[in-house]
PDB file of N, CA and C in Angstrom:
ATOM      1  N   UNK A   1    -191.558  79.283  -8.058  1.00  0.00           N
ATOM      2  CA  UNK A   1    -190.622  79.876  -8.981  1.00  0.00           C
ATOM      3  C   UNK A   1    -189.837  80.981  -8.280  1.00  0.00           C
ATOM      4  N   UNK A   2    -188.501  80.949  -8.867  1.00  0.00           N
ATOM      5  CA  UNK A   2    -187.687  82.047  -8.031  1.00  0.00           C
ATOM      6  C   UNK A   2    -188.179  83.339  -8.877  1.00  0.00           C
ATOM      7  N   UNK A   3    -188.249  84.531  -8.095  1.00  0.00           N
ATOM      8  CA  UNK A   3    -187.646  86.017  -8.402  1.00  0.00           C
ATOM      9  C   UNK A   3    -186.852  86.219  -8.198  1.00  0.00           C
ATOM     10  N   UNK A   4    -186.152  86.440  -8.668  1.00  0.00           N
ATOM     11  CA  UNK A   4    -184.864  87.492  -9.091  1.00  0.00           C
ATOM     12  C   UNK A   4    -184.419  88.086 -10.354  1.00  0.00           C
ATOM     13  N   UNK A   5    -183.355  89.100 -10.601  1.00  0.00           N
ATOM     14  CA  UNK A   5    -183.958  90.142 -11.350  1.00  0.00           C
ATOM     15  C   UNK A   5    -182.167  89.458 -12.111  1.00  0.00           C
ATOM     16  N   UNK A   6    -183.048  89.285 -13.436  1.00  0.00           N
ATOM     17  CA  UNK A   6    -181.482  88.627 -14.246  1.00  0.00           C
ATOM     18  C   UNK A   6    -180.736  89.624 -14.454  1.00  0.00           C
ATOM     19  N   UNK A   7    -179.107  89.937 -14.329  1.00  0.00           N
ATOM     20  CA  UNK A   7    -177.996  90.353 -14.124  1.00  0.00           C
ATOM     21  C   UNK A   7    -177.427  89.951 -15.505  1.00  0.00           C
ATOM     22  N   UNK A   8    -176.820  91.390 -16.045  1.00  0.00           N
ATOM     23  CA  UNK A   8    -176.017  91.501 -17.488  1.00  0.00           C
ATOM     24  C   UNK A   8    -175.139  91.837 -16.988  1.00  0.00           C
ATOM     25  N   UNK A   9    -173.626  91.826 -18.029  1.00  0.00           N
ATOM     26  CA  UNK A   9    -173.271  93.188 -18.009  1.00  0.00           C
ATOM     27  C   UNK A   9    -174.110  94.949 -17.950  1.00  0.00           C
ATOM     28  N   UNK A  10    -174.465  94.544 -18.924  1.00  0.00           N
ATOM     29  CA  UNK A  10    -175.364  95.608 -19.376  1.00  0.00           C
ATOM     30  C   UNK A  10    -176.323  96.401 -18.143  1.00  0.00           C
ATOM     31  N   UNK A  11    -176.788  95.765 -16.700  1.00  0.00           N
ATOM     32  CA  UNK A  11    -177.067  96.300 -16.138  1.00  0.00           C
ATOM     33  C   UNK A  11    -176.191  95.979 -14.753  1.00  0.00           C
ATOM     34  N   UNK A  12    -174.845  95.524 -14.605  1.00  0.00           N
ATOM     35  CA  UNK A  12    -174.618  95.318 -13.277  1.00  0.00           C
ATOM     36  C   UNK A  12    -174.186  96.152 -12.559  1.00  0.00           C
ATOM     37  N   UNK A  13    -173.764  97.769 -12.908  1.00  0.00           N
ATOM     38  CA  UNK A  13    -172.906  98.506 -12.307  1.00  0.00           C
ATOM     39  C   UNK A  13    -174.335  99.027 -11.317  1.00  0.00           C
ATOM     40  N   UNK A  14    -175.953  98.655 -11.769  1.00  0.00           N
ATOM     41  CA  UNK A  14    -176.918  98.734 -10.849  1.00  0.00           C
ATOM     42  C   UNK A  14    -177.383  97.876  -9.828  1.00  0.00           C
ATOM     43  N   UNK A  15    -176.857  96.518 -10.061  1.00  0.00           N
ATOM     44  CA  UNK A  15    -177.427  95.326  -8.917  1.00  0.00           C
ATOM     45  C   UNK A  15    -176.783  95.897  -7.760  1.00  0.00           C
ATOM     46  N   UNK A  16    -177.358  95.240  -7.029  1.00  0.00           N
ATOM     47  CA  UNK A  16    -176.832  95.285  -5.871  1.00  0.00           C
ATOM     48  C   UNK A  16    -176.345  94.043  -5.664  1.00  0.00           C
ATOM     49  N   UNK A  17    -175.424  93.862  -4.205  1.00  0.00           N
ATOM     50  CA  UNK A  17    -174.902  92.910  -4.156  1.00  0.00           C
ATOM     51  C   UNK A  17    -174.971  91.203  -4.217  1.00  0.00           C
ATOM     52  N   UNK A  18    -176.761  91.987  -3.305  1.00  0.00           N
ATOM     53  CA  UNK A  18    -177.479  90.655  -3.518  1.00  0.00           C
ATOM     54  C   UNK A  18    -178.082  89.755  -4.362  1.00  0.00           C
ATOM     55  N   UNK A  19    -178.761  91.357  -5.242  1.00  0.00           N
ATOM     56  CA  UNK A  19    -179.196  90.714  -6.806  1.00  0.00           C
ATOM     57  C   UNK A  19    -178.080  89.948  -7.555  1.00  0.00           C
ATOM     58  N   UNK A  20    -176.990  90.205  -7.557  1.00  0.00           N
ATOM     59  CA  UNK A  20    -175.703  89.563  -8.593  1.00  0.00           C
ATOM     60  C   UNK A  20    -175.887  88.446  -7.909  1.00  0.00           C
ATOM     61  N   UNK A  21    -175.466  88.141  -6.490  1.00  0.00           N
ATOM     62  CA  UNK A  21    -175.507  86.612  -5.726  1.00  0.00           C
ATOM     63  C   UNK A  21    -176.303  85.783  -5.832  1.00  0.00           C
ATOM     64  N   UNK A  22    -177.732  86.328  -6.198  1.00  0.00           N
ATOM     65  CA  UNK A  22    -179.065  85.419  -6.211  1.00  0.00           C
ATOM     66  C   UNK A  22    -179.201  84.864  -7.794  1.00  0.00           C
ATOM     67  N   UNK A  23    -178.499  86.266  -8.724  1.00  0.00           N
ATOM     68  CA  UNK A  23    -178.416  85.596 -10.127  1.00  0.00           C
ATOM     69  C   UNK A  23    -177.227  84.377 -10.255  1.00  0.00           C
ATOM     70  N   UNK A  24    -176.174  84.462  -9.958  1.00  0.00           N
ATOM     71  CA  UNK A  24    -175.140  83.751 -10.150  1.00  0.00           C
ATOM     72  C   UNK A  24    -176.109  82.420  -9.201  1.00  0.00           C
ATOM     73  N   UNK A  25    -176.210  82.374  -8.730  1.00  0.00           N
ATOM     74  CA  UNK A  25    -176.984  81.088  -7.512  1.00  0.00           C
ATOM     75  C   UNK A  25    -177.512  80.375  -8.425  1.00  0.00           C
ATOM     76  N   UNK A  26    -178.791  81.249  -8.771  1.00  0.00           N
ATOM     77  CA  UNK A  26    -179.828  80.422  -9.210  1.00  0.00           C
ATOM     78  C   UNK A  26    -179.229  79.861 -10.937  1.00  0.00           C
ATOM     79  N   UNK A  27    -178.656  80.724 -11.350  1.00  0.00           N
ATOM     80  CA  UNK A  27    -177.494  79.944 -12.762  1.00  0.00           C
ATOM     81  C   UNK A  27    -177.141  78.671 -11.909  1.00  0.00           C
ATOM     82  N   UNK A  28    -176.293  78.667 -11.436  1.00  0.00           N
ATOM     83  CA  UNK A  28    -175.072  77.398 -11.060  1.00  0.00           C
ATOM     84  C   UNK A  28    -175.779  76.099 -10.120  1.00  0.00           C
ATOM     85  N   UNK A  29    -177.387  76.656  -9.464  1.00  0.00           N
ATOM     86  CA  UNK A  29    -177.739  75.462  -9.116  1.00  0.00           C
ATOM     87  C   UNK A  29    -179.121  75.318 -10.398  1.00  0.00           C
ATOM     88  N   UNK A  30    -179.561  75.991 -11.000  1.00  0.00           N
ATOM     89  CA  UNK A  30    -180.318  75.544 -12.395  1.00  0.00           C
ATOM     90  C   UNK A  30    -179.633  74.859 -13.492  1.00  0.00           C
ATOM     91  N   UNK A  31    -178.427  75.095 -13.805  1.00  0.00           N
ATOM     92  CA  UNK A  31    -177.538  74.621 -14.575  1.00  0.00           C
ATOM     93  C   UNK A  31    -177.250  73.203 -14.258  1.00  0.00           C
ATOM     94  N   UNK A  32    -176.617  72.619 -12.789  1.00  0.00           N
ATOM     95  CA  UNK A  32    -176.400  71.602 -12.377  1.00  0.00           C
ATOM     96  C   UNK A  32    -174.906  71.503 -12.069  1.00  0.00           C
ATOM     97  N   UNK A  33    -174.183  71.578 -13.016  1.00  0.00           N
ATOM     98  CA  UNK A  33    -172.957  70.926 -13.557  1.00  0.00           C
ATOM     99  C   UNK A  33    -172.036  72.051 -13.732  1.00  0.00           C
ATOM    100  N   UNK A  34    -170.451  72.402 -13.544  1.00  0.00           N
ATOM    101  CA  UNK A  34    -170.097  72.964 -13.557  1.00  0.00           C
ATOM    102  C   UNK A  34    -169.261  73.345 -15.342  1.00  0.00           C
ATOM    103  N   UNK A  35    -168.424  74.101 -15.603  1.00  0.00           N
ATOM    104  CA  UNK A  35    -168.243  74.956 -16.905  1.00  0.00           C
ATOM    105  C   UNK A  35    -166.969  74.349 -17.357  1.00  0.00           C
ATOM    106  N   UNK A  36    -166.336  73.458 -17.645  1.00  0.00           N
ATOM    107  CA  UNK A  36    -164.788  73.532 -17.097  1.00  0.00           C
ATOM    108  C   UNK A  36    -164.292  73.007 -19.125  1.00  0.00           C
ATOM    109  N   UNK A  37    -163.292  72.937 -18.930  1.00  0.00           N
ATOM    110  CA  UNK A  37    -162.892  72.511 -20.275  1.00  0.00           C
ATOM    111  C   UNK A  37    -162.483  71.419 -20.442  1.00  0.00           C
ATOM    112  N   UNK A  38    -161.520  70.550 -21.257  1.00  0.00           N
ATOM    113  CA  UNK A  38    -160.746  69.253 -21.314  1.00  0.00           C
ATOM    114  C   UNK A  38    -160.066  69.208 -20.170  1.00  0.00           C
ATOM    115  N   UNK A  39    -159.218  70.449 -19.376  1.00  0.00           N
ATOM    116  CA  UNK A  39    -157.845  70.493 -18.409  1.00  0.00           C
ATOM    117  C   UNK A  39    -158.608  70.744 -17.370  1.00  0.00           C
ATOM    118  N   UNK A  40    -159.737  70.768 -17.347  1.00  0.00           N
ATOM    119  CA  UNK A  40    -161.021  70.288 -16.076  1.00  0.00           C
ATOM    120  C   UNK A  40    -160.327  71.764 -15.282  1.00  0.00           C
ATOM    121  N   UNK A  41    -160.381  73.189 -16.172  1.00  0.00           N
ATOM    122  CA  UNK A  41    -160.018  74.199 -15.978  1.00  0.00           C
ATOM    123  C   UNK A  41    -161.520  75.371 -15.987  1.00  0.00           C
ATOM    124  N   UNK A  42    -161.718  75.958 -15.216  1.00  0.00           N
ATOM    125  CA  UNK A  42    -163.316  76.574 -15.671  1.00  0.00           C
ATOM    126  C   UNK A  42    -163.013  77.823 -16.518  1.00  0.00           C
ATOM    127  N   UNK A  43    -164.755  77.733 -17.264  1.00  0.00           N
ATOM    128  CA  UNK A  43    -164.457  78.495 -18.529  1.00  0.00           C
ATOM    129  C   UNK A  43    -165.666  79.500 -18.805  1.00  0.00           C
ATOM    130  N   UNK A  44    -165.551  80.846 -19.495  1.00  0.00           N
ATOM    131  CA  UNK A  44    -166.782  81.070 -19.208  1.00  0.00           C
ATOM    132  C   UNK A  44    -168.086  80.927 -19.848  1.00  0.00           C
ATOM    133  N   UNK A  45    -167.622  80.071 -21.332  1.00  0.00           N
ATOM    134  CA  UNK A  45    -168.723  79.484 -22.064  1.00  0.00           C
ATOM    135  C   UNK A  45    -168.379  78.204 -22.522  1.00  0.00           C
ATOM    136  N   UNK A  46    -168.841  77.104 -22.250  1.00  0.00           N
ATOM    137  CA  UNK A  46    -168.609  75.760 -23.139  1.00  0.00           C
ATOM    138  C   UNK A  46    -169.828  75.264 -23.520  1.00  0.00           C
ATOM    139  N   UNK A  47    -169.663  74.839 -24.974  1.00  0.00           N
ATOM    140  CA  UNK A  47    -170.382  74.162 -25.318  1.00  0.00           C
ATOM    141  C   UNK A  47    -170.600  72.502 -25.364  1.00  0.00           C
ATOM    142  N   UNK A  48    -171.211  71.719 -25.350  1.00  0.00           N
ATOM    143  CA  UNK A  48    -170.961  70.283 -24.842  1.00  0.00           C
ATOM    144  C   UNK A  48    -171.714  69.676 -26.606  1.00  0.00           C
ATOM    145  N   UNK A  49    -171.150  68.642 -26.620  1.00  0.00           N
ATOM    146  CA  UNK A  49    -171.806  67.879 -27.914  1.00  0.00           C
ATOM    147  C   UNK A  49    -172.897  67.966 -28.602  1.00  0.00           C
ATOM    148  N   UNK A  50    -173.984  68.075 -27.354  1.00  0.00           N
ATOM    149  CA  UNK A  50    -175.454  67.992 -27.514  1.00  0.00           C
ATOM    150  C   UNK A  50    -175.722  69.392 -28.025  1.00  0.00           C
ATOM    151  N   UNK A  51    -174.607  70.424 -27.595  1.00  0.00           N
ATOM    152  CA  UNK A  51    -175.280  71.506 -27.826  1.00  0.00           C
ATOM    153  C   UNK A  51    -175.495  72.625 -26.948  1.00  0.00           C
ATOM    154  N   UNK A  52    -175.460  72.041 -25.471  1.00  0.00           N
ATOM    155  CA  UNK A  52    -175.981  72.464 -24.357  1.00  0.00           C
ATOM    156  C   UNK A  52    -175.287  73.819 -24.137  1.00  0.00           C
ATOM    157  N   UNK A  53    -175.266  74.878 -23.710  1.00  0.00           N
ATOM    158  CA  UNK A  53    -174.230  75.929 -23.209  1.00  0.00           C
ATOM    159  C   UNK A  53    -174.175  75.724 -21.866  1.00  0.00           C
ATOM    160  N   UNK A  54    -172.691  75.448 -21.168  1.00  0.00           N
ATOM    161  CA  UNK A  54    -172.762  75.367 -19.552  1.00  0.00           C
ATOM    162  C   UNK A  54    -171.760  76.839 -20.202  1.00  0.00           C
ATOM    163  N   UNK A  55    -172.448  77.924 -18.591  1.00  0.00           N
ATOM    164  CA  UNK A  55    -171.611  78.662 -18.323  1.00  0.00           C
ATOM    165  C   UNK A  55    -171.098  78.709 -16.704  1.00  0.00           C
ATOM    166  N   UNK A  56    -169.875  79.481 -16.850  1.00  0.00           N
ATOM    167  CA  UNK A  56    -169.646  79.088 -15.004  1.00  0.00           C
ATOM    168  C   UNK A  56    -170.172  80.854 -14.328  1.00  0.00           C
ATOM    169  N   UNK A  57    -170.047  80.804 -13.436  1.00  0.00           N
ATOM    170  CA  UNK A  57    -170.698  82.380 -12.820  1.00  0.00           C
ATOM    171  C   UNK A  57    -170.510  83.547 -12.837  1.00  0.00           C
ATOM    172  N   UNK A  58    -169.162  83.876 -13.636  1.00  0.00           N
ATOM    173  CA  UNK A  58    -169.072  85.123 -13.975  1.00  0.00           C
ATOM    174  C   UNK A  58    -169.786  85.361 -15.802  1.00  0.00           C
ATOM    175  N   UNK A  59    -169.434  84.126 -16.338  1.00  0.00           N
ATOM    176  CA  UNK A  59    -170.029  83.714 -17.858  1.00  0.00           C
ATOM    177  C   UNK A  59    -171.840  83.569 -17.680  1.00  0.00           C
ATOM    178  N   UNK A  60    -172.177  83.205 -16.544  1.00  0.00           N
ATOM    179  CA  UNK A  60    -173.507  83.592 -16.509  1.00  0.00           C
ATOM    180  C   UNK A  60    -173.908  84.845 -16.827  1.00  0.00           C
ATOM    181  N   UNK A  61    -173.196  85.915 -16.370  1.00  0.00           N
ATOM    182  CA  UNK A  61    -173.837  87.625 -16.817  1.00  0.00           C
ATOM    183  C   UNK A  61    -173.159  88.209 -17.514  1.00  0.00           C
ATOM    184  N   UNK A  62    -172.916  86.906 -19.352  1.00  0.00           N
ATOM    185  CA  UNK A  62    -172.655  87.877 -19.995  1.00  0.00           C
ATOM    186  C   UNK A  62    -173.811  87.351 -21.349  1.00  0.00           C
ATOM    187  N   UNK A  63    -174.181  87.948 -21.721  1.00  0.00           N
ATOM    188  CA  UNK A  63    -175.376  87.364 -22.871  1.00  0.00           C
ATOM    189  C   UNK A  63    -174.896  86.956 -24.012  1.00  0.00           C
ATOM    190  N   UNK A  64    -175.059  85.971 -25.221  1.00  0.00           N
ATOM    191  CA  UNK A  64    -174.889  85.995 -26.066  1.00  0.00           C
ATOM    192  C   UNK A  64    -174.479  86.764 -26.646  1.00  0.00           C
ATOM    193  N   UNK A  65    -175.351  87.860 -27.078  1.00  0.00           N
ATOM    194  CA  UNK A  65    -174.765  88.761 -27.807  1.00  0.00           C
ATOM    195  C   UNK A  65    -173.305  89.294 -27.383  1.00  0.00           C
ATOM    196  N   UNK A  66    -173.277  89.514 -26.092  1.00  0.00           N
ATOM    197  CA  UNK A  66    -172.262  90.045 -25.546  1.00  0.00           C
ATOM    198  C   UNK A  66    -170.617  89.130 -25.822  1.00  0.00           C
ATOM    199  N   UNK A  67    -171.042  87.951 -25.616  1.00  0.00           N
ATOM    200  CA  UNK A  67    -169.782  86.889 -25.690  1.00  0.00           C
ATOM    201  C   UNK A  67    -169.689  87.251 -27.011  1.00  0.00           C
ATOM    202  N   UNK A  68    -170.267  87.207 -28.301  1.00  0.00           N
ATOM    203  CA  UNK A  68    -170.236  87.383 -29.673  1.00  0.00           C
ATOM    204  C   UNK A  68    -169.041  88.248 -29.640  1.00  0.00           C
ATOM    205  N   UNK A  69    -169.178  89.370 -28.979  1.00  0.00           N
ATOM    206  CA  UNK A  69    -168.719  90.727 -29.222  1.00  0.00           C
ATOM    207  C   UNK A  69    -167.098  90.571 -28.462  1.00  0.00           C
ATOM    208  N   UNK A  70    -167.283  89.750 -27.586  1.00  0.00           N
ATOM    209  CA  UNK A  70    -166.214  89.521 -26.707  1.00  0.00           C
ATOM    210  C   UNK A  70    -165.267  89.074 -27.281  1.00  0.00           C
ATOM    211  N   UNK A  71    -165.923  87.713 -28.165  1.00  0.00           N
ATOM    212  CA  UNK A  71    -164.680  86.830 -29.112  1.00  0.00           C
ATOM    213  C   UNK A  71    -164.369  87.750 -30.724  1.00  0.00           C
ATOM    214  N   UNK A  72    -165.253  88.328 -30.797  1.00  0.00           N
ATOM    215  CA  UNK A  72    -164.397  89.508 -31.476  1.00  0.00           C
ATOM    216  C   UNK A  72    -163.944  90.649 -30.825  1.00  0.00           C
ATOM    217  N   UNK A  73    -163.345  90.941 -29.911  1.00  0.00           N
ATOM    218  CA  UNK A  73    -162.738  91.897 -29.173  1.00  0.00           C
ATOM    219  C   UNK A  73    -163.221  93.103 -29.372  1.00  0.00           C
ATOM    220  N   UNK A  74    -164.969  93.513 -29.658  1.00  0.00           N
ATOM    221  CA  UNK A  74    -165.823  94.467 -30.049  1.00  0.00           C
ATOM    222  C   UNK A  74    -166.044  95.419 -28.656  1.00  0.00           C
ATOM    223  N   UNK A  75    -166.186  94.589 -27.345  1.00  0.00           N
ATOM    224  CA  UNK A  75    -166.432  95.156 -26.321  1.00  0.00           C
ATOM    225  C   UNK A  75    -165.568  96.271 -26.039  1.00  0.00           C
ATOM    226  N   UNK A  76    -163.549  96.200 -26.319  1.00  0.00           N
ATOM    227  CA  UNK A  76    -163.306  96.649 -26.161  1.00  0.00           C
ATOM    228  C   UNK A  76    -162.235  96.262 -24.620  1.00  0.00           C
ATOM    229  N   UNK A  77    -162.299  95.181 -24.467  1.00  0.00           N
ATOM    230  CA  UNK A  77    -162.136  94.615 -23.090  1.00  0.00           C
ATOM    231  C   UNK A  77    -160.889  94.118 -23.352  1.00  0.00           C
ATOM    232  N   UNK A  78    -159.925  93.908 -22.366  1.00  0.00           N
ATOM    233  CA  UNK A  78    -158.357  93.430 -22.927  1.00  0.00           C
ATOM    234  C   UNK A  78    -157.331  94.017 -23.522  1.00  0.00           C
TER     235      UNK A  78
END
């Protein structure tokens, strides 16, 4: 099993460079498959039929809750 130390927003202004690289890694080769939309454009949350959430690697370190907040423009971001 890998260690590494999962990466938020919420804590990245502390990772270090490597920790962010090893989180984004181990997302995008655990995941499999990449994030993209209909215009085979990448995205940072899709959901697929089944249900599944693919995210692509910057959408990896943002949490649920956080995207919630995002698509209501709560974060503050934009």
């Amino acid at each position: 099993m890998n260690n590494y130390k999962v990466i938020t927003l919420d804590n990245l202004e502390e990772a270090t460079a490597q920790e962010v690289f090893n989180h984004i890694a181990n997302h995008l080769v655990t995941q499999g498959v990449q994030a993209m939309n209909n215009e085979s454009c990448c995205v940072n949350r899709s959901v697929q039929e089944d249900g599944t959430v693919l995210k692509c690697a910057a959408g990896s370190l943002i949490t649920d809750e956080q995207y919630e907040k995002l698509e209501q423009n709560e974060l503050g971001v934009g």
